[in-house]
Protein backbone atom coordinates (compact mmCIF):
# COMPACT_ATOMS: atom_id res chain seq x y z
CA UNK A 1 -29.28 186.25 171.75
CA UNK A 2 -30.65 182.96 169.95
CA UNK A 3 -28.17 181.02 167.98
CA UNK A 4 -29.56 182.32 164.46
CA UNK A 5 -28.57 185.80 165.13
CA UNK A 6 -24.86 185.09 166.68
CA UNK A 7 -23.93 183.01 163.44
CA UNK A 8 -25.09 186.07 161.33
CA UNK A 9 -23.03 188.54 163.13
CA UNK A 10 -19.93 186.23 163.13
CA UNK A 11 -20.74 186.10 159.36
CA UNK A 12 -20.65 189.49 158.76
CA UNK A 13 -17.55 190.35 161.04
CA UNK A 14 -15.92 187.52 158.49
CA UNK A 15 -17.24 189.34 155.32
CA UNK A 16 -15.94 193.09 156.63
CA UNK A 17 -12.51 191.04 158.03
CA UNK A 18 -12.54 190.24 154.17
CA UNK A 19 -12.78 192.98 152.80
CA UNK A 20 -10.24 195.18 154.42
CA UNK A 21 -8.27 192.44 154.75
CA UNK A 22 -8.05 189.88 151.69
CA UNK A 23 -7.43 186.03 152.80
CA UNK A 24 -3.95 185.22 151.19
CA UNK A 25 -3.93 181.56 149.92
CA UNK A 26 -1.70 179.10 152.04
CA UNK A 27 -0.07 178.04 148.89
CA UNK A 28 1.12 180.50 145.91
CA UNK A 29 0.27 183.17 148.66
CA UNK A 30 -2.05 184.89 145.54
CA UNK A 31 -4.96 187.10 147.45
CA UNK A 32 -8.62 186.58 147.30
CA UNK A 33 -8.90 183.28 149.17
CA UNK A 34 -7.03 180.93 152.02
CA UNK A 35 -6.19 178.66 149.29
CA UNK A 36 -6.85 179.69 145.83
CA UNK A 37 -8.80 177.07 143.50
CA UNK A 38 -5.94 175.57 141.91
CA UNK A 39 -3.98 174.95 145.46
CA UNK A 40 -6.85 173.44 147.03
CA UNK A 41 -7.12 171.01 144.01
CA UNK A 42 -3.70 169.96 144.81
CA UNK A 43 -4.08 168.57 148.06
CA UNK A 44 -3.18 165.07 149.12
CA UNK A 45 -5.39 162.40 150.28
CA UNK A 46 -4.01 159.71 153.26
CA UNK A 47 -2.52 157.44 150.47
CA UNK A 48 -4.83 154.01 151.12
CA UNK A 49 -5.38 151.46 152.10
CA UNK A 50 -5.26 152.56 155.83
CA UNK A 51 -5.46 151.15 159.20
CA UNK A 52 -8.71 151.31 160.03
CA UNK A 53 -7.72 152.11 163.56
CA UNK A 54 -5.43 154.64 163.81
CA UNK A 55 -5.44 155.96 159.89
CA UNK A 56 -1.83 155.26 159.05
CA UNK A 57 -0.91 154.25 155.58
CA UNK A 58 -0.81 150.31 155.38
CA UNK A 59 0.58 147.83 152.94
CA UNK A 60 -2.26 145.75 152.94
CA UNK A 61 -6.07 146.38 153.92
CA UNK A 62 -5.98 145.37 157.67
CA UNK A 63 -8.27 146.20 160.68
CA UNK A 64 -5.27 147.31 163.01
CA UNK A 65 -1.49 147.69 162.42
CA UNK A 66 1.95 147.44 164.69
CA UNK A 67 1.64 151.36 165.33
CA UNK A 68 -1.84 150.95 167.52
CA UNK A 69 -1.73 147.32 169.17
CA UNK A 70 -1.15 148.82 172.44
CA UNK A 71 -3.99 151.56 172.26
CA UNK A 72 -6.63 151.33 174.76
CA UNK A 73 -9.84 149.37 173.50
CA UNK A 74 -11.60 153.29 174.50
CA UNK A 75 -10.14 154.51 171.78
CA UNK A 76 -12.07 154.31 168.33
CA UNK A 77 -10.42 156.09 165.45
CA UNK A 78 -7.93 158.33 164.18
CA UNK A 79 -8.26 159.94 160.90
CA UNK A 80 -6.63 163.20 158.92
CA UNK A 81 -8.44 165.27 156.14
CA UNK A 82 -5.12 165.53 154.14
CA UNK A 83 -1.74 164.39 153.85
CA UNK A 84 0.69 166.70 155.30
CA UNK A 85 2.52 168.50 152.55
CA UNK A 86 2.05 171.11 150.05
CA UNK A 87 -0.32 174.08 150.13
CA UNK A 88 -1.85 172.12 153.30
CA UNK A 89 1.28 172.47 155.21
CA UNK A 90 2.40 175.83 153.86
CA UNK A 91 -1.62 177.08 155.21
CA UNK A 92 -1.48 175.26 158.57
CA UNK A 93 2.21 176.78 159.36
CA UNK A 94 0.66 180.21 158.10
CA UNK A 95 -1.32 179.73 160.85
CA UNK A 96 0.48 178.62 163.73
CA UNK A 97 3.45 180.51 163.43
CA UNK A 98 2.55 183.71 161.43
CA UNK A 99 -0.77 184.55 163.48
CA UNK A 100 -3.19 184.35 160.77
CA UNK A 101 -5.78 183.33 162.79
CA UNK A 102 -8.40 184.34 160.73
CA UNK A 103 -7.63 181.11 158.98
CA UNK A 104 -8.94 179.11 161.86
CA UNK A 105 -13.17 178.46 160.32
CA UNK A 106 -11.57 177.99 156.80
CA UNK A 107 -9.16 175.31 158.52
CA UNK A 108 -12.25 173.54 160.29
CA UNK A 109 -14.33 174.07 157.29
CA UNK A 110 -12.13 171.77 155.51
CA UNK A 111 -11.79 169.11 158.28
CA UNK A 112 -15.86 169.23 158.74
CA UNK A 113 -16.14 168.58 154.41
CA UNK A 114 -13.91 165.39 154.77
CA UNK A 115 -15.50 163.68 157.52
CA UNK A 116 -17.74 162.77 154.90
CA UNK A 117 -15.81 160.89 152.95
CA UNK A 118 -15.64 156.92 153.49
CA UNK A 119 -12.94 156.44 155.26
CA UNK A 120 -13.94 158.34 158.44
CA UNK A 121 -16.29 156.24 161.27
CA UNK A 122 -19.97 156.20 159.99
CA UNK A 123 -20.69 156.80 163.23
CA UNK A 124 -20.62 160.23 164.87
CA UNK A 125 -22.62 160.79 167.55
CA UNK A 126 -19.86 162.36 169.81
CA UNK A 127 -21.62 164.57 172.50
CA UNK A 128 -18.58 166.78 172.79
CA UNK A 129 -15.19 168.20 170.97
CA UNK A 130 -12.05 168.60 172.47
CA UNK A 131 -8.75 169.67 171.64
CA UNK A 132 -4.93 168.83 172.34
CA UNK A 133 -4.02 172.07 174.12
CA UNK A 134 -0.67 174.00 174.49
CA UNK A 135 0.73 174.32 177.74
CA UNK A 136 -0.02 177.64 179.36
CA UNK A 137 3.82 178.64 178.39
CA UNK A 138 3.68 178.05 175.13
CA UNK A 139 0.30 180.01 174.92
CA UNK A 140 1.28 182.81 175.80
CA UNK A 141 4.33 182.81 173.25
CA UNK A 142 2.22 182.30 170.39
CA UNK A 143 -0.77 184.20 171.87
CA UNK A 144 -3.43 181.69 170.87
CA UNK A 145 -3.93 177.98 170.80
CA UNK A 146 -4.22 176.68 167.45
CA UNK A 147 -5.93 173.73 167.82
CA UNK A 148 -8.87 175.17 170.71
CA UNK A 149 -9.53 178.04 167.28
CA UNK A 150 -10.20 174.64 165.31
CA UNK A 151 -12.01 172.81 167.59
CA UNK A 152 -14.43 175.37 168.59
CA UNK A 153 -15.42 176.44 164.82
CA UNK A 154 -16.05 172.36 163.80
CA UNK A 155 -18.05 171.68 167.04
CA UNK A 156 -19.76 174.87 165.83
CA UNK A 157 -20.53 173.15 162.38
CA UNK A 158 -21.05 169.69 163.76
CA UNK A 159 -23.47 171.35 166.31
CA UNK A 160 -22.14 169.78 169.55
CA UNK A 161 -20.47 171.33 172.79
CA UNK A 162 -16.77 172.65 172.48
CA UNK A 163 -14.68 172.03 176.16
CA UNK A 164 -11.87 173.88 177.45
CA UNK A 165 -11.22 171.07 180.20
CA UNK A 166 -8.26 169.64 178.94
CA UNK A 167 -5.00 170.79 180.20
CA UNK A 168 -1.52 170.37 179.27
CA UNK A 169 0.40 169.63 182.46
CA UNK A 170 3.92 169.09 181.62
CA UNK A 171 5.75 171.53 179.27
CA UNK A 172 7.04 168.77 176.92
CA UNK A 173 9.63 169.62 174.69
CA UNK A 174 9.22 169.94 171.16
CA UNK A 175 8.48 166.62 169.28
CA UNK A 176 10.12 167.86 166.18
CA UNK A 177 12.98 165.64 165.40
CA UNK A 178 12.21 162.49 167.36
CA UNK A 179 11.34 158.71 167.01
CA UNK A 180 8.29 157.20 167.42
CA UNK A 181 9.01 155.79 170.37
CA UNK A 182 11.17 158.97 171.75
CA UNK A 183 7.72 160.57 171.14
CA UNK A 184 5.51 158.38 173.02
CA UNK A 185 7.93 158.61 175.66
CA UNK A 186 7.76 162.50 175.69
CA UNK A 187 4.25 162.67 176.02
CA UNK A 188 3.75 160.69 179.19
CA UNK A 189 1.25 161.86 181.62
CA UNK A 190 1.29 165.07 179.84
CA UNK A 191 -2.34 165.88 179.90
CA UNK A 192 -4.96 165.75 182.51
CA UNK A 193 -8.85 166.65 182.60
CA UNK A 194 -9.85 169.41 185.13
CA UNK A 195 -13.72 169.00 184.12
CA UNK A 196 -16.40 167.30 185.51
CA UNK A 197 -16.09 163.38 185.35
CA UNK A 198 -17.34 162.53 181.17
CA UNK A 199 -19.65 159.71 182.96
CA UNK A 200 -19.64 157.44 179.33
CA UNK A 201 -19.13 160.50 177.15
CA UNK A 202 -18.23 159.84 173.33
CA UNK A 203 -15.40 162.69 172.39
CA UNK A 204 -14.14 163.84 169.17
CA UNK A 205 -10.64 165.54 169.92
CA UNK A 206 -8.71 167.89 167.89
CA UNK A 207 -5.55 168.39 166.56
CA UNK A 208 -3.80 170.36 164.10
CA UNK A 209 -0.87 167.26 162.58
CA UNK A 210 -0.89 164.06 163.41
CA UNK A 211 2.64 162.52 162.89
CA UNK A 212 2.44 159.01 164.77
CA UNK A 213 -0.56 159.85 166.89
CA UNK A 214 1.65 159.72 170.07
CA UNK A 215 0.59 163.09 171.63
CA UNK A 216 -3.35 162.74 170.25
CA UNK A 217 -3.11 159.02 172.28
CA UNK A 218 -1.93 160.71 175.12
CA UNK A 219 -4.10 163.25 175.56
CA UNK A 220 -7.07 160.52 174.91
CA UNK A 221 -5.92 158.34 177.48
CA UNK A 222 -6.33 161.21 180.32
CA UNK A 223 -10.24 161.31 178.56
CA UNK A 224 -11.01 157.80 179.27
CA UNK A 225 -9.55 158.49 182.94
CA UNK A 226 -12.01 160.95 183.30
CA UNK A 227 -14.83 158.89 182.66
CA UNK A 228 -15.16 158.67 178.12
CA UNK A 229 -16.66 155.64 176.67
CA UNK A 230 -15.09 156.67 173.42
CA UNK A 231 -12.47 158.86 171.95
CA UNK A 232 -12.48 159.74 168.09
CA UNK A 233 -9.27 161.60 166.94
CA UNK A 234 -9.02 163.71 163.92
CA UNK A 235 -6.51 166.47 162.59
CA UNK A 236 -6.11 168.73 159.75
CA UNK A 237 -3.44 167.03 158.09
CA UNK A 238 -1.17 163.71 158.96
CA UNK A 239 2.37 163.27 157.95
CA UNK A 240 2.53 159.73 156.51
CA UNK A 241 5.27 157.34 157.75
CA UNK A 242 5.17 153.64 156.01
């Protein structure tokens, strides 16, 4: 079956899906849509200027910040569609925690409309999406891995090749709670790339929230191992920290 014809089924599964079951809107939790009209008008921008490196909030325009000095040179740019907070939040823990799913293409749909804005990279010629996986523990608690249901749909709408290759090796614990350097700590090693080498590969790698980019940076750093010329990291939503 051509392409065409698979995007029209999955279009029509979405439609029925729809109308037996109405989307529930991440904010006010009214039904008829993920997030109603007036919700989605109240999401958050990254408050600028930025870093134009790793896409945390700055006090003054600047080309890098204290936060991503020691990042490897591999690494190109992290960016967020939205500020964490709000109808954004209340719709992303909706979906992690609650199993809605189904909220996964709306999710992406989002992330795919702001990488037009201006301050994501002008260029994006990745040849392939990844994602920052759960370990194998943790998916089977939740029964799904958010951020592979993401990935998948936007390399879908940014018509490029969606990998699996990715692993999480060590069962970190929970971030939640932690400093930024506690974090970075955490995340050490944590990931590793069972795939074929990337042999100069650009990647684009997916996350649901960034908080201070320690877990996307590790999970990067085991894709230049493997070969990537450049890694491109972008999320749903970032929680800002001055």
């Amino acid at each position: 079956m051509t392409k065409q014809p698979i995007l029209r089924v999955r279009r029509a599964i979405a439609m029925l899906e729809d109308l037996v079951f109405p989307p529930i809107c991440g904010g006010c939790q009214l039904r008829g849509k993920w997030l109603c009209d007036a919700c989605r008008q109240s999401l958050k921008m990254i408050p600028r200027p930025i870093c134009e490196r790793c896409g945390q909030p700055v006090d003054l325009e600047t080309s890098s910040c204290a936060n991503c000095t020691f990042w490897p040179s591999e690494f190109g740019a992290m960016r967020a569609a939205y500020a964490f907070g709000g109808p954004i939040r209340d719709s992303i823990h909706r979906f992690k925690y609650q199993g809605e799913f189904a909220r996964a293409p709306f999710l992406a749909n989002l992330v795919f409309g702001a990488m037009k804005r201006p301050e994501f990279p002008d260029d994006q010629s990745w040849d392939l999406v990844a994602y920052v996986p759960l370990h194998s523990r943790r998916r089977r608690q939740r029964g799904f891995d958010q951020s592979r249901l993401i990935a998948r749909h936007l390399a879908t709408s940014l018509e490029i090749p969606a990998a699996t290759d990715l692993k999480r090796v060590i069962d970190t614990p929970s971030q939640v709670g932690r400093s930024a350097a506690e974090r970075r700590a955490n995340v050490i090693d944590a990931f590793a790339w069972s795939g074929e080498d990337l042999a100069g590969a650009k990647i684009l790698l997916v996350d649901d929230v960034i908080t201070t980019g320690s877990t996307m940076m590790s999970a990067s750093r085991a894709l230049i191992r493997a070969g990537a010329k450049r890694v491109d990291a972008i999320a749903i939503a970032r929680e800002t920290l001055r």
